[in-house]
Protein backbone atom coordinates (compact mmCIF):
# COMPACT_ATOMS: atom_id res chain seq x y z
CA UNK A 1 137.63 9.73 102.49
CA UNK A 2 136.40 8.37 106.13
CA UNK A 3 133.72 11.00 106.66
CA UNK A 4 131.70 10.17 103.27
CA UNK A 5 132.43 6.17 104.29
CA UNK A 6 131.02 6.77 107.60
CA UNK A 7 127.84 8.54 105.87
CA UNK A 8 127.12 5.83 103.86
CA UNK A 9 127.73 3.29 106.51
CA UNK A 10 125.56 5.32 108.67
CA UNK A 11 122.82 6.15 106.55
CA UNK A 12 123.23 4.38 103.44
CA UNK A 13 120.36 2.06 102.13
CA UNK A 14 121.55 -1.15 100.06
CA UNK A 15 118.83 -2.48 98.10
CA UNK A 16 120.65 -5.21 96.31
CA UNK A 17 124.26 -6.01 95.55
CA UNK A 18 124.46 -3.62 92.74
CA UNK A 19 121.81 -0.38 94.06
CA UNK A 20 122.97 1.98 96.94
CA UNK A 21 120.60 4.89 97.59
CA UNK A 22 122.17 7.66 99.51
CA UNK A 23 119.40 9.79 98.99
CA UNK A 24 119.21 11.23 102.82
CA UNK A 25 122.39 12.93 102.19
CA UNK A 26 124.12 12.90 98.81
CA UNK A 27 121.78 13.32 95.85
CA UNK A 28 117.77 14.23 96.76
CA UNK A 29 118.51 15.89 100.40
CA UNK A 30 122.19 16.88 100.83
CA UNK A 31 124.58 17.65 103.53
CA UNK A 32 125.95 20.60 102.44
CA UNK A 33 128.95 20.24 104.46
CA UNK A 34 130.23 17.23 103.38
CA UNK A 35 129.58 18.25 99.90
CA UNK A 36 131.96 21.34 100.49
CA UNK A 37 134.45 18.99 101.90
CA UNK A 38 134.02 16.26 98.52
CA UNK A 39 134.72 19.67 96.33
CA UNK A 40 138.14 20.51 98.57
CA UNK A 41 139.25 16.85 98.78
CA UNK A 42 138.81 17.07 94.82
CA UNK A 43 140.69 19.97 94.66
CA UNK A 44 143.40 18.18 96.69
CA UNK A 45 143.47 15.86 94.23
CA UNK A 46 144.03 17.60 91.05
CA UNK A 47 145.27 20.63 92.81
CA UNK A 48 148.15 21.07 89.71
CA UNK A 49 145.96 19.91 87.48
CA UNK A 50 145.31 23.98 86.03
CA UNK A 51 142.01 23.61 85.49
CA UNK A 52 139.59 26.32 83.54
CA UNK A 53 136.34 24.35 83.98
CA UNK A 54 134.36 21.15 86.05
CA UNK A 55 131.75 19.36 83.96
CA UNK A 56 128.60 17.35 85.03
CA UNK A 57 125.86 16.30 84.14
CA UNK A 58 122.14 16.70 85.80
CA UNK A 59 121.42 16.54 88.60
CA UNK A 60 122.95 14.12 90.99
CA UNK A 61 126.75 15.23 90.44
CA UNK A 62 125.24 19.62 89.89
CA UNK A 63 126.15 20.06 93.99
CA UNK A 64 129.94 18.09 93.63
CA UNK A 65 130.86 20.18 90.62
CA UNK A 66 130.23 23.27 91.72
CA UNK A 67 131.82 22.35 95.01
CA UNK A 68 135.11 21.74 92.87
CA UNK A 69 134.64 24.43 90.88
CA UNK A 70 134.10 26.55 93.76
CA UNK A 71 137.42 25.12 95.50
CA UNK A 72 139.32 25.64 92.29
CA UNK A 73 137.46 29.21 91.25
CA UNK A 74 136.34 28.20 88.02
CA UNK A 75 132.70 28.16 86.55
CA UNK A 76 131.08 24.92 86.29
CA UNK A 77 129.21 23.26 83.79
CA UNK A 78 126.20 20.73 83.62
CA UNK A 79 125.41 19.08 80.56
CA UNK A 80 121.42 19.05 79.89
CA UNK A 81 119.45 16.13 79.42
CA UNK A 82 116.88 18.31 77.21
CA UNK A 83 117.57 20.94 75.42
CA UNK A 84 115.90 23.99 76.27
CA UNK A 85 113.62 26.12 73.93
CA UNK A 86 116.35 28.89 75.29
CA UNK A 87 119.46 26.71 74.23
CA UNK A 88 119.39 28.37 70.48
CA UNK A 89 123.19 28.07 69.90
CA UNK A 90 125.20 24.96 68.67
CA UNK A 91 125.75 22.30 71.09
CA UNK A 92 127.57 19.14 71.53
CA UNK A 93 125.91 16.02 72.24
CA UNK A 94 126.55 12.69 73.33
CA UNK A 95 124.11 9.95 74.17
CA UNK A 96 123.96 8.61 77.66
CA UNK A 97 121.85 5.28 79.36
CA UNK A 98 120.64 5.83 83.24
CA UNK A 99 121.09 2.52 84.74
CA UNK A 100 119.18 3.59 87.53
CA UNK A 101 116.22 5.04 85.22
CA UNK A 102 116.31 2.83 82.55
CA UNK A 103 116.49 5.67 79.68
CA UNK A 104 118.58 6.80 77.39
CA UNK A 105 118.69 10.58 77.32
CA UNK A 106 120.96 13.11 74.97
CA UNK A 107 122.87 14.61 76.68
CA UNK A 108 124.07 17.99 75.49
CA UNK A 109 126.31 21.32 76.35
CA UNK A 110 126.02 25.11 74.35
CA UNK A 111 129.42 25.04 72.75
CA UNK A 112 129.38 28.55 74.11
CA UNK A 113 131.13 26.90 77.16
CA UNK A 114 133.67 24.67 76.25
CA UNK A 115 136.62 24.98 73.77
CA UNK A 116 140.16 24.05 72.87
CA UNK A 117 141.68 25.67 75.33
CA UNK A 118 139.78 24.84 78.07
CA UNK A 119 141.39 21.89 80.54
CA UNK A 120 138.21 20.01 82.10
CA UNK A 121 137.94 18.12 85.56
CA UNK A 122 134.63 15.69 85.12
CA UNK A 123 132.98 14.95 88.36
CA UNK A 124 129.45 12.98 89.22
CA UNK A 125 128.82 11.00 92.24
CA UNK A 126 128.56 7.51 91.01
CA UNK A 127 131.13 5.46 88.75
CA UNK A 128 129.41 2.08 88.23
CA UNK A 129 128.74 1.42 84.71
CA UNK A 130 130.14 4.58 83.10
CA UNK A 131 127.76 5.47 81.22
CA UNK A 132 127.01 8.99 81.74
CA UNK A 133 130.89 9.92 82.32
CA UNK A 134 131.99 8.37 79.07
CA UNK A 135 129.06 10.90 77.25
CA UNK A 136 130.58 13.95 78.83
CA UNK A 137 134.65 12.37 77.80
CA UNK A 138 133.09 12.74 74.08
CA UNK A 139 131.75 15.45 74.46
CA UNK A 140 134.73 17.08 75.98
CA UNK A 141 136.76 15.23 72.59
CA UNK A 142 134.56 16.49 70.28
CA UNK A 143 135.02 19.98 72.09
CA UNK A 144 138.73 19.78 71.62
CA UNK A 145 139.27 20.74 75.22
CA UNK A 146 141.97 18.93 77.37
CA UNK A 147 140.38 16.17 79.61
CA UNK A 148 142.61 15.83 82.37
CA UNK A 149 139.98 13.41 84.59
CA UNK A 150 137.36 12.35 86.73
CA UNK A 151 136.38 12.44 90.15
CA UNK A 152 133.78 10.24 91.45
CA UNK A 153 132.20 10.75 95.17
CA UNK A 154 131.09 7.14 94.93
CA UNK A 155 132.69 4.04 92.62
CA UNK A 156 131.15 0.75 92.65
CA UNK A 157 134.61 -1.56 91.95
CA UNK A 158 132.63 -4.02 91.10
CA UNK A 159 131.33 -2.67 87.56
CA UNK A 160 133.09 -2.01 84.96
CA UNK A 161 132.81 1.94 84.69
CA UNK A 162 136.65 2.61 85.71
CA UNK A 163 138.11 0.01 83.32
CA UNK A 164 135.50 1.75 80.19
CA UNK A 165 136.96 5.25 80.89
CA UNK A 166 140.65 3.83 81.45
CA UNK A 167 140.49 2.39 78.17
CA UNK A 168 139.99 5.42 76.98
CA UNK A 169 143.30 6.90 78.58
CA UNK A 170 141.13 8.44 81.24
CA UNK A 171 142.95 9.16 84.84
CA UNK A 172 139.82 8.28 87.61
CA UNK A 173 139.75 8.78 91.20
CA UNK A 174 137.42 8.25 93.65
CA UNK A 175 136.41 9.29 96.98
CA UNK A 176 134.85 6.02 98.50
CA UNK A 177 135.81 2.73 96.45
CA UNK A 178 132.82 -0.13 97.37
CA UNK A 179 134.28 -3.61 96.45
CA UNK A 180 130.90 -5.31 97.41
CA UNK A 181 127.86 -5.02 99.11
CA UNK A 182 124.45 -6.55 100.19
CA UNK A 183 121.87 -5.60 102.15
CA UNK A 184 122.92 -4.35 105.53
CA UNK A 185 126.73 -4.67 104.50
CA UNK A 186 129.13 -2.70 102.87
CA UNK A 187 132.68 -3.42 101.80
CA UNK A 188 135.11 -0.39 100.85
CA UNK A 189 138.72 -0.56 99.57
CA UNK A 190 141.39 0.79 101.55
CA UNK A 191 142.48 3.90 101.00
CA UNK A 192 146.62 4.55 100.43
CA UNK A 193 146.96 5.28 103.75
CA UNK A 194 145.59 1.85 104.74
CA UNK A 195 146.76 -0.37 101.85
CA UNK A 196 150.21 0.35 102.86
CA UNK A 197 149.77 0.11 106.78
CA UNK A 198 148.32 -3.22 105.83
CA UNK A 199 151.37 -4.47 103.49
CA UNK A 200 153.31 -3.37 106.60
CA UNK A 201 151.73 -5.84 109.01
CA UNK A 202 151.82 -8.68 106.50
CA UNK A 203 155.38 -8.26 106.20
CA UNK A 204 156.07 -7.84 110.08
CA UNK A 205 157.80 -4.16 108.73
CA UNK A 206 156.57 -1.28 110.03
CA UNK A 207 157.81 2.22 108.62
């Protein structure tokens, strides 16, 4: 997605090879536009996927999910990192680590919300280690609703999030795909689009 690698080119602060704070437009102030336009490309994506429901979890991925959900015209769902005195009913739970905080929070959703025959699209806006997406996949398991993937606005390639959930027989895609970075550089993998135009021009062929 060029628009979203342009933002973080743009405005995108690296603070080491491994933190990327996108806080200007993604996840503390947010351009609702291109949030809009992340919730249609995911759409796009899973488009005949028949989803019933888009899971998060707070806050960072709230505006993304209901973005999707609002492409696909489903309710959303964010899963709590504290129950509230409100929250009487049964709920599943799943425990999940911030690498960015440094905590370990649990993680739960009213089973009100989610059921067997529900067919769930995850989506958050960072895949690095996994973490918090593999506590909503068991949660969604121990639901005994139909997981039928993730979307992530923003995957670091370089940690090992992707090959965690695809262990676990999960189908990921992401919007902007980082292979490295350092301060005042940033290194995306090509999209489809690209990877094949490239293949083209190593092998002197063009379609």
């Amino acid at each position: 997605m060029k628009r979203l690698e342009e933002k973080i080119r743009q405005e995108g602060k690296i603070l080491s090879d491994t933190v990327l704070k996108v806080d200007s437009f993604l996840n503390h102030q947010v351009d609702t536009a291109l949030a809009l336009e992340i919730g249609k490309q995911f759409h796009r994506i899973f488009a005949e996927q028949r989803i019933t429901k888009v899971l998060t979890i707070e806050a960072s991925g709230i505006q993304f999910a209901m973005a999707t959900a609002m492409a696909f015209e489903v309710p959303f769902i964010y899963a709590k990192k504290k129950k509230a005195v409100t929250l009487q009913e049964k709920v599943y739970t799943a425990p999940v680590h911030s690498f960015t905080k440094q905590e370990t929070y649990q993680v739960c959703v009213s089973q009100a919300y989610i059921g067997a025959n529900d067919r769930i699209l995850i989506v958050d806006d960072f895949l690095a280690t996994g973490a918090a997406l593999i506590g909503l996949v068991d949660i969604v398991k121990e639901a005994g609703a139909e997981l039928v993937g993730v979307g992530c606005v923003i995957e670091k390639c370089f940690q090992e999030g992707r090959s965690l959930l695809e262990q676990k027989g999960v189908t990921v895609h992401s919007l902007a795909k980082i292979t490295a970075m350092s301060p005042g550089e940033v290194q995306f993998m090509p999209g489809d689009d690209e990877a094949n135009l490239q293949l083209d021009k190593e092998s002197n062929y063009v379609k």
